[in-house]
Every structure is written in C-alpha cells, then in structure tokens.
Protein backbone atom coordinates (compact mmCIF):
# COMPACT_ATOMS: atom_id res chain seq x y z
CA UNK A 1 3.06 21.10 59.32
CA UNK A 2 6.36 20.96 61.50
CA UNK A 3 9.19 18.53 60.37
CA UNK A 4 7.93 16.17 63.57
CA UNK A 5 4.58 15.81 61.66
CA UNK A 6 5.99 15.34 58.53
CA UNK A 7 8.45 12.55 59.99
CA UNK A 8 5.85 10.74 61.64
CA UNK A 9 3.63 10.85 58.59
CA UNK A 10 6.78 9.48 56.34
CA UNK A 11 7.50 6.55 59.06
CA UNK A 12 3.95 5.43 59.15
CA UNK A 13 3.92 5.20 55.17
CA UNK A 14 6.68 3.19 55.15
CA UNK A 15 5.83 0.79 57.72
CA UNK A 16 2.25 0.36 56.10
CA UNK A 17 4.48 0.03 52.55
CA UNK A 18 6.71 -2.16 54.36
CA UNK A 19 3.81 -4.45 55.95
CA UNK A 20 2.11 -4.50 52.46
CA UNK A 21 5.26 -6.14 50.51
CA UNK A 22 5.70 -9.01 53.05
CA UNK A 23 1.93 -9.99 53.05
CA UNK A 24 2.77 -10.72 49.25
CA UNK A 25 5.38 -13.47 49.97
CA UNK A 26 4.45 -17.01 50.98
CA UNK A 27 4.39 -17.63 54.83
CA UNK A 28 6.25 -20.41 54.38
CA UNK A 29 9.40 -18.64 52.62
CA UNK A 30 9.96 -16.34 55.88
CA UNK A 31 12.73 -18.90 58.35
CA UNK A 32 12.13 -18.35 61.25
CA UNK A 33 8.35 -17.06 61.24
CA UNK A 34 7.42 -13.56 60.30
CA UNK A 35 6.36 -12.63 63.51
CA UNK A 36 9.62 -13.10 64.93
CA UNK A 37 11.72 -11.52 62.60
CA UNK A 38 12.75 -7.53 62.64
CA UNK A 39 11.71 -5.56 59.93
CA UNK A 40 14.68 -5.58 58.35
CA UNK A 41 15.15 -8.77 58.13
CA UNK A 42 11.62 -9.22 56.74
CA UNK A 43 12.71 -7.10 53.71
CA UNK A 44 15.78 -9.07 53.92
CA UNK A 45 14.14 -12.26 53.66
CA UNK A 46 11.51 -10.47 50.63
CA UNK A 47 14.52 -9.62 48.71
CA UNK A 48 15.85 -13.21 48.89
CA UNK A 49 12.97 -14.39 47.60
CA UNK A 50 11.73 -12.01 44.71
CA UNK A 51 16.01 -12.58 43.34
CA UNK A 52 14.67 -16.35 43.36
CA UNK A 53 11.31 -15.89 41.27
CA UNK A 54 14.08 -13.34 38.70
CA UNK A 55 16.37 -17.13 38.98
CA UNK A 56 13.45 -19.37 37.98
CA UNK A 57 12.05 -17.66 35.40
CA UNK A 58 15.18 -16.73 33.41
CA UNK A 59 15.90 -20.82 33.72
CA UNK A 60 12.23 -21.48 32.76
CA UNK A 61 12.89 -18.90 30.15
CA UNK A 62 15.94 -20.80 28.73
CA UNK A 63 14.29 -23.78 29.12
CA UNK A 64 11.34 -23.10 27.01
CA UNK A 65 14.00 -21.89 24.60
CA UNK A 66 16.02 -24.70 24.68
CA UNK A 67 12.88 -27.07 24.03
CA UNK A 68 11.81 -24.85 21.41
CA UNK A 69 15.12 -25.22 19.43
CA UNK A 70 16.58 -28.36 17.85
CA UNK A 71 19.69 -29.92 18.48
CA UNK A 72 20.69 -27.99 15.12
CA UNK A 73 19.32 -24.94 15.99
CA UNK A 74 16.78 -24.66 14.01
CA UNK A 75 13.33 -24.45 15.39
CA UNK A 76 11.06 -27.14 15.23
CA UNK A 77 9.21 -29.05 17.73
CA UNK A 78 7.44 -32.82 17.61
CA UNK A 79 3.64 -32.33 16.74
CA UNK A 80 4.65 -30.58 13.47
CA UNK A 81 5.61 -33.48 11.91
CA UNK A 82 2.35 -35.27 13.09
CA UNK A 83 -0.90 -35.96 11.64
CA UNK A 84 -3.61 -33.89 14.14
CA UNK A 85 -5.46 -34.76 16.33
CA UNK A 86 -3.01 -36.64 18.33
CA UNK A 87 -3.24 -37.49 21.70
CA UNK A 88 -0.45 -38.73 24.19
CA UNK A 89 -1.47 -40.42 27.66
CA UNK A 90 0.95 -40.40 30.51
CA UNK A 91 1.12 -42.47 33.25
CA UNK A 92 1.71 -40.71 36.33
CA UNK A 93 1.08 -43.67 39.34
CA UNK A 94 -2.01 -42.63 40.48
CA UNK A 95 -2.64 -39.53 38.26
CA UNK A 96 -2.96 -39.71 34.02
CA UNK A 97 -2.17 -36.56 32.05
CA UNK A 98 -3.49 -36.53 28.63
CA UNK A 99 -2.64 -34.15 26.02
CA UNK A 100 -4.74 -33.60 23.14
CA UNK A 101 -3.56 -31.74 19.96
CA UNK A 102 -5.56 -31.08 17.66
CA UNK A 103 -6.53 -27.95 14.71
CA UNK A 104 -8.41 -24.93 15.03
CA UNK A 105 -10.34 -25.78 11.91
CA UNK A 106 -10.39 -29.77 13.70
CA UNK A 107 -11.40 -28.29 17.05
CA UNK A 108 -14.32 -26.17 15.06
CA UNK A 109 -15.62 -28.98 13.35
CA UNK A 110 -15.28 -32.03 16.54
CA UNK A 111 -16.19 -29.45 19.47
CA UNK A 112 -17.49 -32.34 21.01
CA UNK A 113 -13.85 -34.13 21.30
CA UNK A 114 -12.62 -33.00 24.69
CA UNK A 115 -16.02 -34.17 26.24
CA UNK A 116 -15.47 -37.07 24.58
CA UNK A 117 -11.63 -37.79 26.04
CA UNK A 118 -12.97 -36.76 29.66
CA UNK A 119 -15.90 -39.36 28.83
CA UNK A 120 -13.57 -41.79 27.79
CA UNK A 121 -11.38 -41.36 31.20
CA UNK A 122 -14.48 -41.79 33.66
CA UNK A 123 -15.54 -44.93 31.75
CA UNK A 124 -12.04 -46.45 32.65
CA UNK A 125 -12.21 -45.41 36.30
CA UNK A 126 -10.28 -42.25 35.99
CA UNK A 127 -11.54 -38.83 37.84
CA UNK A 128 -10.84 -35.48 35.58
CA UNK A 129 -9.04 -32.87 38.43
CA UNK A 130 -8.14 -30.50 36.15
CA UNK A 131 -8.85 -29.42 32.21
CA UNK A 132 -7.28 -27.07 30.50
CA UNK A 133 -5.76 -25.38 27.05
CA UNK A 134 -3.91 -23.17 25.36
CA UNK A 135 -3.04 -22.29 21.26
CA UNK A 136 -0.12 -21.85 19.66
CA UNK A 137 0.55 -22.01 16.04
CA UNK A 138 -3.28 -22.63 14.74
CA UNK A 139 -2.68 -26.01 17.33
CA UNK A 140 -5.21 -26.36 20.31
CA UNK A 141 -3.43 -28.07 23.13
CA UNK A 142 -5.44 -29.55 25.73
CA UNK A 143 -4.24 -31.00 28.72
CA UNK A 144 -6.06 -32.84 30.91
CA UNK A 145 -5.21 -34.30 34.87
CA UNK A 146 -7.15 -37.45 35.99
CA UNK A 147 -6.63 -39.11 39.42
CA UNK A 148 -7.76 -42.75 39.48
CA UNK A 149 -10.69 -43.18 41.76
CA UNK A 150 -9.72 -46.75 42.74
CA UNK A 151 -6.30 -46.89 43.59
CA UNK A 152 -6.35 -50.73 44.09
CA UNK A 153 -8.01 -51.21 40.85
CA UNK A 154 -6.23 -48.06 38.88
CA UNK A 155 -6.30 -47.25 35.16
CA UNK A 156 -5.21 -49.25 32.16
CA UNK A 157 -3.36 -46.91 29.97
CA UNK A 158 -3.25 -48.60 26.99
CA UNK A 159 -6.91 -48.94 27.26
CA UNK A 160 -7.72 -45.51 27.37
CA UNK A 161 -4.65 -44.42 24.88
CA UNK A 162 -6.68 -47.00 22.51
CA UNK A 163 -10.03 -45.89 23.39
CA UNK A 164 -9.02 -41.93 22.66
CA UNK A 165 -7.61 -43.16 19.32
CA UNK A 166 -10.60 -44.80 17.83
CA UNK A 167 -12.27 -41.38 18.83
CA UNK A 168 -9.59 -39.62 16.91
CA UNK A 169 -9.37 -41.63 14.13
C-alpha cells in the first residue's frame, strides 16, 4: 500500500474511534449540541466530563469512607449495635424508602419477610417502584422505594413503621 492509503486508512480509524467515544457521553453533557461542535471540541468536551466521573467517585469514595469510620476512627457503623431485623421508614413527601436489615441465617429462615414489608406498603396506599438489596457483613440490606398512589390522601408513616414492626417482632 502507498503512504496515501495508509493515511486515509489511519484517518478513517480515528474518526470512527473518535465518533465511538462521544456516543458514550450523555447528550445532555455536550453545550452547545454535538452536532454543532468540531471534533475537537467534542473530545474536548469528553475529556471534561470523564475528569468529572474521576471527581465524583474519589468524593463518593471518601465519603463512603468517612461514613464507614467513627468520629474516633475506629470503624463501626449503626446496625451493629442493633438487634436484627430492623427496619427504618423514611419519609420522602410523596415517596417512602424503607430499609430492612436483617441476618443471613434471619433472611433463610423468614424468606417470606420482604413480601411481607411490600404487602404491608400497598395495604397503606403506598406503590413499591423499586426493590432492591445488597450484603455486607452476614447483614441483608433491603431497600425498598414506594410512591404514594394518592397524593391527596398519602401514607401514614408511623402506621406502616408500626405495621413492619409487629412483622418483625
């Protein structure tokens, strides 16, 4: 091949390479719109962004550490101390977030507790969005998001922190 080909063939790769990395970012990071920008300026704009992802995950990362970590320093963190299950029901306006804790050897033998907490929520006019969970420690951590489905009527908390405690208990 002659050094035009070759060119040619290296210019197309990086425009197709180039193309590729902005389709990753968010349309709605690129000001003023993609279209109108050069392409250097769309890597600009890609750089800019991926150096603010690297910016809020080392703060998320120092966050998590910071939570993790007592005032002391030593680590520790509030459902230790706790009798599990526990549950915790925020209010949120229109939304409730409830987070269940609970043992591995708890969550074995009551597998039928997180249908039971969603159960609860719908009797009291709440509608489940989202359910999810995660371990840590030999702890299951559920976390459910509810949306009321009445806004005029809404959701009495301490009704359904009540109701999810007699279940616990």
């Amino acid at each position: 091949m002659d050094r035009k080909t070759v060119e040619r063939n290296r210019r197309i790769h990086m425009k197709d390479l180039c193309f590729k990395l902005t389709s990753l970012i968010p349309p709605h990071h690129f000001k003023p719109s993609k279209e109108l920008l050069s392409l250097p300026d769309q890597i600009d704009q890609v750089t800019t962004y991926i150096k603010q992802l690297k910016e809020k995950t080392d703060r998320l990362a120092a966050r998590k550490k910071a939570v993790a970590m007592g005032k002391d320093g030593e680590s520790h963190t509030m459902w230790m101390s706790h009798e599990l299950p526990m549950v915790e029901v925020n209010d949120l306006g229109s939304c409730l977030k409830v987070v269940l804790i609970s043992g591995l050897k708890k969550t074995m033998e009551k597998n039928s507790m997180l249908y039971e907490v969603i159960r609860v929520l719908q009797d009291e006019g709440a509608e489940v969005l989202t359910a999810s969970f995660s371990t840590l420690g030999g702890k299951v951590f559920h976390t459910i998001h509810a949306k009321v489905k009445v806004s005029r009527v809404g959701v009495e908390t301490s009704s359904v922190r009540r109701r999810l405690q007699e279940i616990l208990s």
